[in-house]
N, C-alpha and C. Protein backbone atom coordinates (compact mmCIF):
# COMPACT_ATOMS: atom_id res chain seq x y z
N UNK A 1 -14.43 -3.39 -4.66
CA UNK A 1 -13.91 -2.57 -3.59
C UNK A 1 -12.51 -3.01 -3.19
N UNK A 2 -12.43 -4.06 -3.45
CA UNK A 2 -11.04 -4.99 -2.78
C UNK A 2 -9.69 -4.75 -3.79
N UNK A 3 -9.91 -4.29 -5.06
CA UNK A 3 -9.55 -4.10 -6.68
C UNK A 3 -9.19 -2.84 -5.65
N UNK A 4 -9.84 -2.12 -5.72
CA UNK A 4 -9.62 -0.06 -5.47
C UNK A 4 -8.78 -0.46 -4.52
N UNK A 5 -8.81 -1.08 -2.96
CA UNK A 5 -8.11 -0.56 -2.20
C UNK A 5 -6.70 -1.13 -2.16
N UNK A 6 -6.57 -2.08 -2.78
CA UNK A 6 -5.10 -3.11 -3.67
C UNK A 6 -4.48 -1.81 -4.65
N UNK A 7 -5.32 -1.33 -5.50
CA UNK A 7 -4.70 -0.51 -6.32
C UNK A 7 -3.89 0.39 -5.82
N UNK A 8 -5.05 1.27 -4.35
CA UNK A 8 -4.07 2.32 -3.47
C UNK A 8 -3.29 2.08 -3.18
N UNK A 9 -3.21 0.91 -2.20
CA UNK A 9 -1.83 0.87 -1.55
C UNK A 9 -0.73 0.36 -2.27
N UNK A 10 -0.67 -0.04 -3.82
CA UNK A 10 0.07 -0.10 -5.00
C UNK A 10 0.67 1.06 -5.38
N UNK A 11 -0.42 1.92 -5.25
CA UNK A 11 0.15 2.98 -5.71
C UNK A 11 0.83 4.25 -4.76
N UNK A 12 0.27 4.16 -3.34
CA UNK A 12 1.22 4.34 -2.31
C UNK A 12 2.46 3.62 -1.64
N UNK A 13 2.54 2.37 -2.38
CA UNK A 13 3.85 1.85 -2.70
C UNK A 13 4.77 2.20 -3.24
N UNK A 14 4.15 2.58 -4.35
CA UNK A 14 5.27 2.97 -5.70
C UNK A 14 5.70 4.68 -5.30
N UNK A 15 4.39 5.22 -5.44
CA UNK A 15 4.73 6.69 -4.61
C UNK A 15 6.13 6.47 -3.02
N UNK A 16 6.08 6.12 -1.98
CA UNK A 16 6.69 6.35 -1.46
C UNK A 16 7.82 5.28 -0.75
N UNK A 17 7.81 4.80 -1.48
CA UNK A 17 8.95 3.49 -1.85
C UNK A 17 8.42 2.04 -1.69
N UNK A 18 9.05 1.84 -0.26
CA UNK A 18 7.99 1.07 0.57
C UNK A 18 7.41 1.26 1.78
N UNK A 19 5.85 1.54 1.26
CA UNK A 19 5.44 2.38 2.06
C UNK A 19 4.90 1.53 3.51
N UNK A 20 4.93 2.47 4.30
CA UNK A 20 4.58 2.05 5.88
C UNK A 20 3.75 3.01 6.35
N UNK A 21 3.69 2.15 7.93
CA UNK A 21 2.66 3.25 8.61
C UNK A 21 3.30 4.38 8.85
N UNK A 22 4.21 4.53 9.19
CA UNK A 22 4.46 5.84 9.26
C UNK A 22 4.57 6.86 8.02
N UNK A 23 4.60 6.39 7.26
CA UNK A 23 4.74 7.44 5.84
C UNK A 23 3.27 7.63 6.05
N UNK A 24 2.17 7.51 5.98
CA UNK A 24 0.63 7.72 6.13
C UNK A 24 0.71 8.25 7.29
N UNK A 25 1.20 8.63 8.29
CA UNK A 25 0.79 9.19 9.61
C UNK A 25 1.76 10.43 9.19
N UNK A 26 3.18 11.01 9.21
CA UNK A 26 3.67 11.74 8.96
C UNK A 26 3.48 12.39 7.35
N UNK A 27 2.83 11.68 6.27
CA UNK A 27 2.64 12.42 4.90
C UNK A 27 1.07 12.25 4.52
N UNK A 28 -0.04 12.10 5.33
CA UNK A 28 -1.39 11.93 5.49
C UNK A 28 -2.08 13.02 4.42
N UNK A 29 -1.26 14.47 3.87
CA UNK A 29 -1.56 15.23 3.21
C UNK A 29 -1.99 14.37 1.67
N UNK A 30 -0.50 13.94 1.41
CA UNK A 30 0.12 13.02 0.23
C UNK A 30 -1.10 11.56 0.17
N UNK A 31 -1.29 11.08 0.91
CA UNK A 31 -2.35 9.94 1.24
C UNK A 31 -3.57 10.61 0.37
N UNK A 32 -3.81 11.76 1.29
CA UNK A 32 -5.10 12.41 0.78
C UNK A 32 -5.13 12.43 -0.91
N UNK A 33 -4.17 12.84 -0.59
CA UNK A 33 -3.97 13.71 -2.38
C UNK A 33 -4.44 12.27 -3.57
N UNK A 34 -3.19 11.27 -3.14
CA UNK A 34 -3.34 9.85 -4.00
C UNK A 34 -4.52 9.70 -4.43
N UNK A 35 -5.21 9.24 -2.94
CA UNK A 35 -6.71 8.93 -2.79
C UNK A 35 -7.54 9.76 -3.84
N UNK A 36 -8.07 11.03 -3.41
CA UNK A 36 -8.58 11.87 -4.21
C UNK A 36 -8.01 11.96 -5.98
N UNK A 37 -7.11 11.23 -6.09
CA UNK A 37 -6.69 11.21 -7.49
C UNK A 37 -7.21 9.82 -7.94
N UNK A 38 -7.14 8.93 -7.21
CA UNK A 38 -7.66 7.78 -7.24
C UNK A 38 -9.43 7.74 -7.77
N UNK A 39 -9.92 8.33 -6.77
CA UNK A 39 -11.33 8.28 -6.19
C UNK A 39 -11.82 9.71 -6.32
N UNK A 40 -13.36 9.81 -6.91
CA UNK A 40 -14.03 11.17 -7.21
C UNK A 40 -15.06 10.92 -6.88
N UNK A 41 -15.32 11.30 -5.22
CA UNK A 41 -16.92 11.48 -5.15
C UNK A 41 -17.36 9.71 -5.69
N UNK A 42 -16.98 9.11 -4.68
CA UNK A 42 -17.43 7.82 -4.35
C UNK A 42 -17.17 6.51 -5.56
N UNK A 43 -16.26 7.55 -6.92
CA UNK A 43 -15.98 6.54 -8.11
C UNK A 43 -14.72 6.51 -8.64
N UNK A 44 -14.16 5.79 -9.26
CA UNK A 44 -12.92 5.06 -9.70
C UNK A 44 -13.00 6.63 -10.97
N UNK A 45 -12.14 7.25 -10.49
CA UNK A 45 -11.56 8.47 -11.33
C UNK A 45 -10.85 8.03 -12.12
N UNK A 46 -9.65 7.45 -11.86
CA UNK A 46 -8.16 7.03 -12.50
C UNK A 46 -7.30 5.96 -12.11
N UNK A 47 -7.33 4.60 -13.10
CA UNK A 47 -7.00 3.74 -12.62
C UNK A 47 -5.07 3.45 -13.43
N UNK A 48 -5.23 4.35 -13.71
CA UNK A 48 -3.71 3.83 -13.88
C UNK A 48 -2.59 4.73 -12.73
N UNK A 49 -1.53 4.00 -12.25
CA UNK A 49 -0.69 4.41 -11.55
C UNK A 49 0.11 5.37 -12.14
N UNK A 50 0.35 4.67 -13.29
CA UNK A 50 1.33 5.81 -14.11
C UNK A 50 0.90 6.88 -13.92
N UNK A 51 -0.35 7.82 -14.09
CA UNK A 51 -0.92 8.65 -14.23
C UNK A 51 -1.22 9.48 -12.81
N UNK A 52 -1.56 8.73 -12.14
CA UNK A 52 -1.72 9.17 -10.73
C UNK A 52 -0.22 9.75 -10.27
N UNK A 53 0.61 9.05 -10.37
CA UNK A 53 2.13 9.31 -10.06
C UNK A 53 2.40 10.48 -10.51
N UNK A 54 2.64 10.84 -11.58
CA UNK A 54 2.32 11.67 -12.87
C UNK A 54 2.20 12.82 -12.00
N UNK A 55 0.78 13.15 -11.95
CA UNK A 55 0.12 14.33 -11.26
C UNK A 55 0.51 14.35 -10.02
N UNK A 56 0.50 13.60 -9.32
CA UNK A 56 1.66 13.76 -7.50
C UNK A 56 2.79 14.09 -7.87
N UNK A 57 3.17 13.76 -8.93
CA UNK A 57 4.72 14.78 -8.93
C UNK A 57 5.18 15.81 -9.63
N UNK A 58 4.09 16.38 -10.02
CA UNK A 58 3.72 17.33 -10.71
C UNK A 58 3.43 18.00 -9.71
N UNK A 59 2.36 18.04 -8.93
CA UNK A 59 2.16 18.69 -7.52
C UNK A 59 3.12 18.99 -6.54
N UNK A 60 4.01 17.71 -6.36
CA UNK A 60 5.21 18.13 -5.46
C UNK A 60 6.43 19.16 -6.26
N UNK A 61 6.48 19.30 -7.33
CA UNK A 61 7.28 20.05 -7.83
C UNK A 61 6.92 21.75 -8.05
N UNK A 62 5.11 21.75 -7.80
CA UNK A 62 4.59 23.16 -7.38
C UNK A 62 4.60 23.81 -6.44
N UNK A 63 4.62 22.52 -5.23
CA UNK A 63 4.94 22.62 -4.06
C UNK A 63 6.03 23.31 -3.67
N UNK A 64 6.92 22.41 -4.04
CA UNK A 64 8.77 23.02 -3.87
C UNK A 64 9.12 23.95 -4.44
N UNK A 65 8.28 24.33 -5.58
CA UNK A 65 8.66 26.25 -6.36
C UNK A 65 8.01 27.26 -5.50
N UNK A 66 6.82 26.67 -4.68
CA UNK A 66 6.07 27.61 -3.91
C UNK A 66 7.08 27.53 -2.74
N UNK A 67 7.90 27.05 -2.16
CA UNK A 67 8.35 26.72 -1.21
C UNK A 67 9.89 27.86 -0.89
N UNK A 68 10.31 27.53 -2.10
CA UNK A 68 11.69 28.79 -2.13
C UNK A 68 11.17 30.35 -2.58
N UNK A 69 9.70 30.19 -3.05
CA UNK A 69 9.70 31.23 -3.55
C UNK A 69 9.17 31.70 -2.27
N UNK A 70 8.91 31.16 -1.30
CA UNK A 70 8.49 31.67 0.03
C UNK A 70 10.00 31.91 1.04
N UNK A 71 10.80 31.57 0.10
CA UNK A 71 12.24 31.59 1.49
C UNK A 71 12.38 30.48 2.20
N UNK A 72 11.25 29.79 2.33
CA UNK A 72 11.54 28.20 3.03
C UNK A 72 12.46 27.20 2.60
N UNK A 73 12.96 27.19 1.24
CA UNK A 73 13.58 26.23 0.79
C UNK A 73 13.31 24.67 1.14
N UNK A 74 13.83 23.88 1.33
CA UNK A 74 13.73 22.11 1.67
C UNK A 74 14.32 22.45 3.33
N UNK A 75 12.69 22.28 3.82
CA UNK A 75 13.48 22.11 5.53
C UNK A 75 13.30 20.99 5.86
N UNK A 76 14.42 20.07 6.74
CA UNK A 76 15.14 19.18 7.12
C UNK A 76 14.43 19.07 8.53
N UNK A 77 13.13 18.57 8.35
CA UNK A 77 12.74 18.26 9.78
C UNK A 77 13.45 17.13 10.85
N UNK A 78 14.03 16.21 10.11
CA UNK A 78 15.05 15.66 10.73
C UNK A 78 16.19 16.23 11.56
N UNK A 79 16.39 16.92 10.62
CA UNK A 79 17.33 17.86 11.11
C UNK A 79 17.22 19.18 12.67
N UNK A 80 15.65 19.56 12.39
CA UNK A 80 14.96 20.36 12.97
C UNK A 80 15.15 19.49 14.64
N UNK A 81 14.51 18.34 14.67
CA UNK A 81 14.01 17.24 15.50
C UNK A 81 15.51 17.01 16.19
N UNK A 82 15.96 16.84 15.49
CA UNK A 82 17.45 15.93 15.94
C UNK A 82 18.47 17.56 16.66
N UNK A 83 18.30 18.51 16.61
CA UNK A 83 19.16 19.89 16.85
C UNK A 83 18.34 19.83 18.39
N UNK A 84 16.71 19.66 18.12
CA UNK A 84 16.01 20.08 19.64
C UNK A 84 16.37 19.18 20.71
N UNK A 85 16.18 18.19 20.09
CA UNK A 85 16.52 17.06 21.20
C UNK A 85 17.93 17.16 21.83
N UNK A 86 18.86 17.54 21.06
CA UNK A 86 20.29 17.64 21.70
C UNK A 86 20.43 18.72 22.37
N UNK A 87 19.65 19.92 22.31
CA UNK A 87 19.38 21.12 22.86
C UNK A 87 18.90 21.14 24.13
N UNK A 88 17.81 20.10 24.26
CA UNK A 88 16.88 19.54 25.71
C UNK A 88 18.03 18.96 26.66
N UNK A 89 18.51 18.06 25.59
CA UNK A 89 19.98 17.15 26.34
C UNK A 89 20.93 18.17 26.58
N UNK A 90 21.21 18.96 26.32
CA UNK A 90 22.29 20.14 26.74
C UNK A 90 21.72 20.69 28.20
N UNK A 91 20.60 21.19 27.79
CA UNK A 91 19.79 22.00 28.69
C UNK A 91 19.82 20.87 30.27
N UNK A 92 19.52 19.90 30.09
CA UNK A 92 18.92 18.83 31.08
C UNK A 92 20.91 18.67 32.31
N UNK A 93 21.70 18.46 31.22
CA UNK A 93 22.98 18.40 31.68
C UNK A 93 23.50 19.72 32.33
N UNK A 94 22.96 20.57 31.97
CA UNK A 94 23.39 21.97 32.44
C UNK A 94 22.85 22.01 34.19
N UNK A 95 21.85 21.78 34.26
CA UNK A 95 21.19 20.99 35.57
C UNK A 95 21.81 20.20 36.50
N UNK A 96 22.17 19.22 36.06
CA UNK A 96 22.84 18.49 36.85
C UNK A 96 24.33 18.57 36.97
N UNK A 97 25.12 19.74 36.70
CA UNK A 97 26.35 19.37 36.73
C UNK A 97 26.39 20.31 38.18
């Protein structure tokens, strides 16, 4: 058991650089996905990383064709986050002047 869960977070290493808690709280989809590539119904599916990697990025690249082909293109939630907040801060100053 100690083997499997060393392997995951090896391989959620390598997947998302160096990985942290926050990459698992904000990409929990991606977690899932690993896992389930990892693990089938309570057994060691696929133990090589290479392979696992492989198919996650194979997936993210279906992802991102489904993504423009929807008009969404690569949205910049950073970007999204960081526009509102200065928007609140606009808004908040508009108030007090």
């Amino acid at each position: 058991m100690l083997e499997l869960i060393h392997r995951y977070v090896e391989t959620l290493d390598k997947y998302f650089g160096n990985v942290c808690e926050l990459d698992l709280i904000f990409n929990f989809q991606k977690a899932y996905f690993i896992l389930n590539e990892l693990v089938l119904c309570g057994e060691l599916c696929e133990s090589s990383k290479r392979t696992i990697l492989r198919v996650v990025s194979q997936q993210d690249e279906i992802e991102q064709q489904e993504n423009s082909e929807r008009g969404w293109g690569d949205i910049n939630l950073d970007g999204v986050a960081k526009s509102a907040l200065l928007s609140v801060q606009e808004f908040k100053q508009s108030f007090t002047r």
